[in-house]
Protein backbone atom coordinates (compact mmCIF):
# COMPACT_ATOMS: atom_id res chain seq x y z
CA UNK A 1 55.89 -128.68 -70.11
CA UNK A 2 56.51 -126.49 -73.09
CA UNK A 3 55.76 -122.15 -73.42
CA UNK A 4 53.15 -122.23 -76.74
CA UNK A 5 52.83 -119.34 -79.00
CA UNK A 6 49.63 -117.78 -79.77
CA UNK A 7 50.05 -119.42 -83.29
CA UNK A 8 50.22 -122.76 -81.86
CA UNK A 9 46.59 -121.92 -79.97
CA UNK A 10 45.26 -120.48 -82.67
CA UNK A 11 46.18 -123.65 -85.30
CA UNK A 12 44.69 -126.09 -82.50
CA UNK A 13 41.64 -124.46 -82.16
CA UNK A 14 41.19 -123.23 -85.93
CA UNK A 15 41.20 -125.63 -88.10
CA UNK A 16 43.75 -125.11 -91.33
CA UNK A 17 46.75 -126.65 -92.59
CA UNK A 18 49.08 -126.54 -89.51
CA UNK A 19 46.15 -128.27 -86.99
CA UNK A 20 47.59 -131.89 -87.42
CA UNK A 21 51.18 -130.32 -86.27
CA UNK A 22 49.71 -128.39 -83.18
CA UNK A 23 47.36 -131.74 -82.39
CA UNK A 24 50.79 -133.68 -82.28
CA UNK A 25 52.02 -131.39 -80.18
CA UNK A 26 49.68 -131.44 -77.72
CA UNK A 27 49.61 -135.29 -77.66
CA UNK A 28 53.53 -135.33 -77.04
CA UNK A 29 53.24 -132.47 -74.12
CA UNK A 30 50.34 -131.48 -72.97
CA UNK A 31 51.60 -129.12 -70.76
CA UNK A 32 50.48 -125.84 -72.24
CA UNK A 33 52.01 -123.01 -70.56
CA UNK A 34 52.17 -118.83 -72.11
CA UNK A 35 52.48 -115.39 -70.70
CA UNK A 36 49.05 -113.86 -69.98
CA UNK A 37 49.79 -111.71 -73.10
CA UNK A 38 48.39 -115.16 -75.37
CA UNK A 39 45.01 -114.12 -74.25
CA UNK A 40 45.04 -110.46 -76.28
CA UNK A 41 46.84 -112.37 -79.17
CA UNK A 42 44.06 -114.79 -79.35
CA UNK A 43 41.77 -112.92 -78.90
CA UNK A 44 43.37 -110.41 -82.06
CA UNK A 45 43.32 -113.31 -84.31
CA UNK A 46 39.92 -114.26 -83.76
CA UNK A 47 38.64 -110.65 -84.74
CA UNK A 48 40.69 -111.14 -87.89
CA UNK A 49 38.84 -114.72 -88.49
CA UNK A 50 35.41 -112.45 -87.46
CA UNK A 51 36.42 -109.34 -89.82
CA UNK A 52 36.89 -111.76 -93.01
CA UNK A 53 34.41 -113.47 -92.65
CA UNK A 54 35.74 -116.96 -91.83
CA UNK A 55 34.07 -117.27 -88.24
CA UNK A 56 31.09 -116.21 -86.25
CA UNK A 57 30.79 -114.01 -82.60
CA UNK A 58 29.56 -117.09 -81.30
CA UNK A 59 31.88 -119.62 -82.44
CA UNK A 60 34.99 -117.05 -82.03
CA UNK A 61 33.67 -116.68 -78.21
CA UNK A 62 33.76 -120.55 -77.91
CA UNK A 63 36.72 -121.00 -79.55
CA UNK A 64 37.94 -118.51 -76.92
CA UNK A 65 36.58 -120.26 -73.90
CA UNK A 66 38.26 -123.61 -75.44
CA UNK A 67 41.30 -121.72 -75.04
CA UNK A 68 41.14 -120.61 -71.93
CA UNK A 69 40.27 -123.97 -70.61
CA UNK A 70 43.10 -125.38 -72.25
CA UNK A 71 45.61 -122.75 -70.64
CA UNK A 72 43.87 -122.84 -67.11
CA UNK A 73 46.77 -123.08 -64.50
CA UNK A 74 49.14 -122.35 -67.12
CA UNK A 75 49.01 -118.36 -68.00
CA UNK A 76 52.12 -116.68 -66.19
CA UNK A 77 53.45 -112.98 -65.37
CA UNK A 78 56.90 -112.18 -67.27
CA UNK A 79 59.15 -109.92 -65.69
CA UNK A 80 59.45 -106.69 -67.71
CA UNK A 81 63.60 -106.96 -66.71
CA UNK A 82 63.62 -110.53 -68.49
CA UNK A 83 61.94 -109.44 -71.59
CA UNK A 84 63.65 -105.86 -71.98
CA UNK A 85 66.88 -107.66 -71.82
CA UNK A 86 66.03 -110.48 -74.70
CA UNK A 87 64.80 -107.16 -76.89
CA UNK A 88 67.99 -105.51 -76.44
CA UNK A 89 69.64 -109.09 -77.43
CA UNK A 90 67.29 -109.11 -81.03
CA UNK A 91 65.33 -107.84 -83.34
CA UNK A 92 61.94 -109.54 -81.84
CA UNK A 93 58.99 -107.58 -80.36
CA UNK A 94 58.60 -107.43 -76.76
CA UNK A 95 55.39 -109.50 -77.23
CA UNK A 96 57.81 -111.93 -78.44
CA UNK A 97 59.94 -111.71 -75.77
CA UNK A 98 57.52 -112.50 -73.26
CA UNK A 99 57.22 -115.76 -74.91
CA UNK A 100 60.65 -116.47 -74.88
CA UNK A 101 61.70 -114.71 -71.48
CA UNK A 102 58.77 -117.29 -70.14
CA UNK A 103 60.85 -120.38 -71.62
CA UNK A 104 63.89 -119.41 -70.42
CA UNK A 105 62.92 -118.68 -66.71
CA UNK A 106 61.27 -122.15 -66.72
CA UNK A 107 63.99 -123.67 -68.83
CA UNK A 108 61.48 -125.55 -71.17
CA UNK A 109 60.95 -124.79 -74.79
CA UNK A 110 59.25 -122.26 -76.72
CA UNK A 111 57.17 -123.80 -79.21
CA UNK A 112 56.76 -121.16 -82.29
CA UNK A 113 56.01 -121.09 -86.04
CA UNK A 114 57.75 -117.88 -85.61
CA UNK A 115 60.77 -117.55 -88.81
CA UNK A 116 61.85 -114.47 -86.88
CA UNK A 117 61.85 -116.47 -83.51
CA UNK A 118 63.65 -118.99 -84.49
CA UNK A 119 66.21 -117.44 -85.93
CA UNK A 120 66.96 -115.18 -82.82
CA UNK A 121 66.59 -117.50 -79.83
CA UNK A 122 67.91 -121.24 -81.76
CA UNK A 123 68.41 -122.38 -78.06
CA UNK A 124 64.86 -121.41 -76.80
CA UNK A 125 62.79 -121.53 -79.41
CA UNK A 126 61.91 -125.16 -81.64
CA UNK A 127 59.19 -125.33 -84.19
CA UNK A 128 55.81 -126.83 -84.33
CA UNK A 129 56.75 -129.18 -86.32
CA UNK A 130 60.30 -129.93 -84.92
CA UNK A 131 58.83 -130.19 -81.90
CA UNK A 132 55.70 -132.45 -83.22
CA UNK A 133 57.38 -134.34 -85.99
């Protein structure tokens, strides 16, 4: 089991240049597991796909529903206490810290493309294509 970023969703399910790193990952764990906060995220980056023109309503709306079926059983609560304490510890958004407050309290990793991420939580955090390669 591994906590995904929103950017590891988003490259699975859109294809581009970091698709091949996010398929590998899913191949070597496919136990996908984010705060419920993934689903606004996702759903952001899909407007931005809509808004320049690189994707339609429809297909954004299935590419949606992919997600979501991928994530089913795996979309947890964070508690507030957990993140407010790894903001205080960094520079990261609390966003951010939901992601990695997740991976600590289930003592898995936090798979990011993240720089900023990284950098801050080098215990947690491992990237795509760490994690992948």
């Amino acid at each position: 089991m591994i906590v995904v970023d929103t950017n590891v969703i988003a490259y699975l399910l859109i294809p581009g240049d970091f698709t091949v790193w996010a398929s590998a990952a899913l191949r070597k764990d496919g136990g996908w597991v984010a705060p419920l906060l993934w689903r606004s995220e996702f759903r952001n980056v899909l407007t931005l796909y809509i808004r320049q023109g690189h994707l339609t309503f429809s297909l954004a709306q299935q590419m949606m529903q992919e997600a979501e079926s991928l994530m089913l059983g795996g979309e947890y609560m964070v508690p507030s206490s957990l993140v407010f304490s790894l903001v205080e510890q960094s520079k990261c958004s609390a966003y951010d810290c939901e992601f990695v407050a997740l991976a600590q309290d289930m003592d898995v990793p936090f798979v990011t493309s993240d720089a900023r991420i990284l950098e801050a939580f080098p215990s947690t955090a491992v990237s795509l294509e760490t994690f992948a390669g």
